[in-house]
C-alpha atoms as a PDB file:
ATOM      1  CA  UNK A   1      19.469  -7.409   2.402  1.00  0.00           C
ATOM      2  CA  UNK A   2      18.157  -4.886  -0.166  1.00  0.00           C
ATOM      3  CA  UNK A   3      20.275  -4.518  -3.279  1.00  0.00           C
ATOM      4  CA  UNK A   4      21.187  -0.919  -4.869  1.00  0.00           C
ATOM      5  CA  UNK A   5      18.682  -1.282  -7.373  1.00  0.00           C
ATOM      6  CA  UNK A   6      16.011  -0.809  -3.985  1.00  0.00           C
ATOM      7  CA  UNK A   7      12.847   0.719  -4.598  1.00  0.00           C
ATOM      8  CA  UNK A   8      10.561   2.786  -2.150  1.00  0.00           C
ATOM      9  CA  UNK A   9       6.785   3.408  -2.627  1.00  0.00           C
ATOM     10  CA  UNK A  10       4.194   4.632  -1.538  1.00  0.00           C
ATOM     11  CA  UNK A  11       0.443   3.091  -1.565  1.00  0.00           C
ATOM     12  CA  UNK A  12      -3.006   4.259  -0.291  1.00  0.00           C
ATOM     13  CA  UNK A  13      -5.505   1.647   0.314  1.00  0.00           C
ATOM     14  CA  UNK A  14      -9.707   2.063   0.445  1.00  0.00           C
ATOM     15  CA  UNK A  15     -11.358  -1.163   2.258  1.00  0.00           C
ATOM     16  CA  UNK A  16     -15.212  -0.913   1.672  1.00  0.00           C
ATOM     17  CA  UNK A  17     -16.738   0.686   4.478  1.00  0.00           C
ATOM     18  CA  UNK A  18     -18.860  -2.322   5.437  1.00  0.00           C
ATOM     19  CA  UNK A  19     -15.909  -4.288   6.438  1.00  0.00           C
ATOM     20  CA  UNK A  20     -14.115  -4.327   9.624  1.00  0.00           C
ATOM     21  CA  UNK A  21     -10.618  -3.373  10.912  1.00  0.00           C
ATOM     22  CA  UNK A  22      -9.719  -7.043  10.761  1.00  0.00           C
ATOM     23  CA  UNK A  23     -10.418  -6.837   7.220  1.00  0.00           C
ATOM     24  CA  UNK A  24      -8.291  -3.804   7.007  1.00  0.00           C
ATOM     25  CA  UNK A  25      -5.168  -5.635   8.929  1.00  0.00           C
ATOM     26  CA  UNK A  26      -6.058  -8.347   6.625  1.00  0.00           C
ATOM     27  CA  UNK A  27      -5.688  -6.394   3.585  1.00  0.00           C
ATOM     28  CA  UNK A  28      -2.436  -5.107   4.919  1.00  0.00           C
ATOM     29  CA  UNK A  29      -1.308  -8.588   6.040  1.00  0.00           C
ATOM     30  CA  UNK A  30      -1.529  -9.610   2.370  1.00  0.00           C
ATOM     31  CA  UNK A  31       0.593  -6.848   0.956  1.00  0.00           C
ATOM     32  CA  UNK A  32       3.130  -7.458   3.860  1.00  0.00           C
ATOM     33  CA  UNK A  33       2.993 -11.223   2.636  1.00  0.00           C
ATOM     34  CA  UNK A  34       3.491 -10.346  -1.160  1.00  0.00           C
ATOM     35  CA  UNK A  35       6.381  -7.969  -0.225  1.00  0.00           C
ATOM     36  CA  UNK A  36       8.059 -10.796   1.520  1.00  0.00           C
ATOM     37  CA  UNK A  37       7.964 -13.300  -0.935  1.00  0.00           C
ATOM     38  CA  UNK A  38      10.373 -11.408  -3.555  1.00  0.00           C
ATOM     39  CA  UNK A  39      12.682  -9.727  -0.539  1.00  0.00           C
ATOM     40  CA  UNK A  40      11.013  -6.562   0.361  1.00  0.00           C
ATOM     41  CA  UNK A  41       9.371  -4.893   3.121  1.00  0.00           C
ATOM     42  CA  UNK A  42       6.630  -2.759   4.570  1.00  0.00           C
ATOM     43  CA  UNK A  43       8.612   0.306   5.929  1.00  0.00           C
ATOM     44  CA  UNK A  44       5.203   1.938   7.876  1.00  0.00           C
ATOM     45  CA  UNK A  45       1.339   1.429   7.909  1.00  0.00           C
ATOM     46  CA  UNK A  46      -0.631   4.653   8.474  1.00  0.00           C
ATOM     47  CA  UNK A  47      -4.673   3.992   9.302  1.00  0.00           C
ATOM     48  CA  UNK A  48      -6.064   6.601   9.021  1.00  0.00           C
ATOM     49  CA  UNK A  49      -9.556   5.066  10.175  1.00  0.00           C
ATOM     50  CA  UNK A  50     -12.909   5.701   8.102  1.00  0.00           C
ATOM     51  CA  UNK A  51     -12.905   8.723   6.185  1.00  0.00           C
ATOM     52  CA  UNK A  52     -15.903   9.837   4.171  1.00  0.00           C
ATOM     53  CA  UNK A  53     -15.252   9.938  -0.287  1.00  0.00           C
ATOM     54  CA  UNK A  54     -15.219  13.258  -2.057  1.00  0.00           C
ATOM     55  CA  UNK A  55     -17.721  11.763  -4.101  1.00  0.00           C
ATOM     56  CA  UNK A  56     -19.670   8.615  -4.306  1.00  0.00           C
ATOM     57  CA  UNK A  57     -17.907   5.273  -5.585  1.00  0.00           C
ATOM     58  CA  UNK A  58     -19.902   1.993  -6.023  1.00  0.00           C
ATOM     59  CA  UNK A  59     -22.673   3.132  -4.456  1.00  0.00           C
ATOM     60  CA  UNK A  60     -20.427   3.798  -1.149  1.00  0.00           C
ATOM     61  CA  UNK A  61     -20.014   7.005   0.768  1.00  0.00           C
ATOM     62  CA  UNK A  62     -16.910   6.364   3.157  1.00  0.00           C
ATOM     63  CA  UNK A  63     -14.011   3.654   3.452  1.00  0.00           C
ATOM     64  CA  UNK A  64     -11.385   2.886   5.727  1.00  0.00           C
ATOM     65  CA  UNK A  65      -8.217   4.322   4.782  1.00  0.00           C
ATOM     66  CA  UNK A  66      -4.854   2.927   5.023  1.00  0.00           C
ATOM     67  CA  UNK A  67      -1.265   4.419   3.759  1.00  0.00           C
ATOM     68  CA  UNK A  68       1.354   1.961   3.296  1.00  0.00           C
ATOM     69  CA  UNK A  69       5.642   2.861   2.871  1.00  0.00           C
ATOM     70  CA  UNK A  70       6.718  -0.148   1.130  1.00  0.00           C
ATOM     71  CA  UNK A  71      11.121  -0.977  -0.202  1.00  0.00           C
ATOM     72  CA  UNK A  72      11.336  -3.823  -1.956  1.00  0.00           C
ATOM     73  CA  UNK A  73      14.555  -4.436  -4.918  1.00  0.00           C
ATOM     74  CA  UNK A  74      13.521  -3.940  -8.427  1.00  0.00           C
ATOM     75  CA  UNK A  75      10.233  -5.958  -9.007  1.00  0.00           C
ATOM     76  CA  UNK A  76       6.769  -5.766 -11.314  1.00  0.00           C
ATOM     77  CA  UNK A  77       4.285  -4.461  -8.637  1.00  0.00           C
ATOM     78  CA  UNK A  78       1.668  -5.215 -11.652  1.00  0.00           C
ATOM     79  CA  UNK A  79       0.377  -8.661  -9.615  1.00  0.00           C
ATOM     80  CA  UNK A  80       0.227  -7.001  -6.340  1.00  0.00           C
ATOM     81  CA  UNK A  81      -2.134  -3.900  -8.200  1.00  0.00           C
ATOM     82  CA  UNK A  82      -4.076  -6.886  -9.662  1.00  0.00           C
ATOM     83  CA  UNK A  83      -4.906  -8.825  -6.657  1.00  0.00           C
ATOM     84  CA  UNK A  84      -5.426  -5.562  -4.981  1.00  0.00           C
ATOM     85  CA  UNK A  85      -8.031  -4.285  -8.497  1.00  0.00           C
ATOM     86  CA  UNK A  86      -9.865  -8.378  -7.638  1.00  0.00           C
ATOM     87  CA  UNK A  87     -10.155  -7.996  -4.498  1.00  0.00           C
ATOM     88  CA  UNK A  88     -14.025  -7.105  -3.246  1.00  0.00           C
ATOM     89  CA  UNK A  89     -13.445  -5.553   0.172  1.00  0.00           C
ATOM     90  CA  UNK A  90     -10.754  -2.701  -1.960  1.00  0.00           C
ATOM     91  CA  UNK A  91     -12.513  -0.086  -3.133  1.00  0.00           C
ATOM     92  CA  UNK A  92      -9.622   1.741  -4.596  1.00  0.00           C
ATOM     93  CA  UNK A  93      -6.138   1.892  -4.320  1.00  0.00           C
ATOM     94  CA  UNK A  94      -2.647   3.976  -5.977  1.00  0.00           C
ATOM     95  CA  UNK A  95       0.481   3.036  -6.213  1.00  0.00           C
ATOM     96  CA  UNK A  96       3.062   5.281  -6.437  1.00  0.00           C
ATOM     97  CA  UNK A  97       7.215   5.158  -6.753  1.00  0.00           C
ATOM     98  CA  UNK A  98       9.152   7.555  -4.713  1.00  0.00           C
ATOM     99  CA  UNK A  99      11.749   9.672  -6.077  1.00  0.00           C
ATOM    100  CA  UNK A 100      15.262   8.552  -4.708  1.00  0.00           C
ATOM    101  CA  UNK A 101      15.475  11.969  -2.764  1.00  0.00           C
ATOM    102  CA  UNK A 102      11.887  11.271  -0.890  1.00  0.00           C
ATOM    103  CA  UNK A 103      12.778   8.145  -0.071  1.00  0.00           C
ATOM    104  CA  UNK A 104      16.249   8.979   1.469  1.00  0.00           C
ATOM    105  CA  UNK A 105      14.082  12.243   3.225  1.00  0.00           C
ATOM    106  CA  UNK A 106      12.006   9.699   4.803  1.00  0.00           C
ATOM    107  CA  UNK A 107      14.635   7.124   5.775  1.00  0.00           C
ATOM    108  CA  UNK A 108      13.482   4.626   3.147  1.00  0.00           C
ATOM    109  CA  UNK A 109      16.767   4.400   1.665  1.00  0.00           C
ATOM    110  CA  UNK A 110      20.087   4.952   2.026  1.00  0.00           C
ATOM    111  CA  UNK A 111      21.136   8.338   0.937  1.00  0.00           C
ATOM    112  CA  UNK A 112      23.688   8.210  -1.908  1.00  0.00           C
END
């Protein structure tokens, strides 16, 4: 189980508009995967379908949208933002880390 040291984000997700949902589940899939591997989990997935950009980005006007609620114990998220930064069909994505207080709001983590 998680330790004390657990950790609760939160991460938004753009897939390129010319891809598919299975490409978005896909995307997601991989995350899940990568949480996983080093003991953590993917608390809720929120697609919010294809939205269109504020402003242009690569040449695209829309992507599909996804919001992720990740816990996971005290890890460097910096190769999951990497694969995330190489991978073609992600046009952007943010990664933040929930204040303890959030996190217990939402039921991500025990409050203390």
């Amino acid at each position: 189980m998680l330790s004390v040291n657990t950790r609760a984000y939160e991460m938004m997700i753009i897939v390129d508009s010319d891809h598919d949902d299975a490409m978005v589940d896909d995307v997601v899939r991989r995350v899940e995967t990568w949480l996983g591997e080093g003991e953590g989990r993917l608390a809720s997935t929120d697609k919010w379908g294809k939205r269109r950009f504020a402003y242009e980005i690569d040449h695209k006007t829309e992507g599909h949208y996804v919001v992720l609620e990740m816990v996971t114990g005290p890890r460097d998220m910096a190769p999951l933002e990497r694969s995330l930064r190489l991978a073609d069909e992600v046009v952007r994505h943010k990664l933040i880390r929930l204040p303890d207080h959030e996190a217990a709001r939402r039921g991500l983590l025990e409050a203390s």
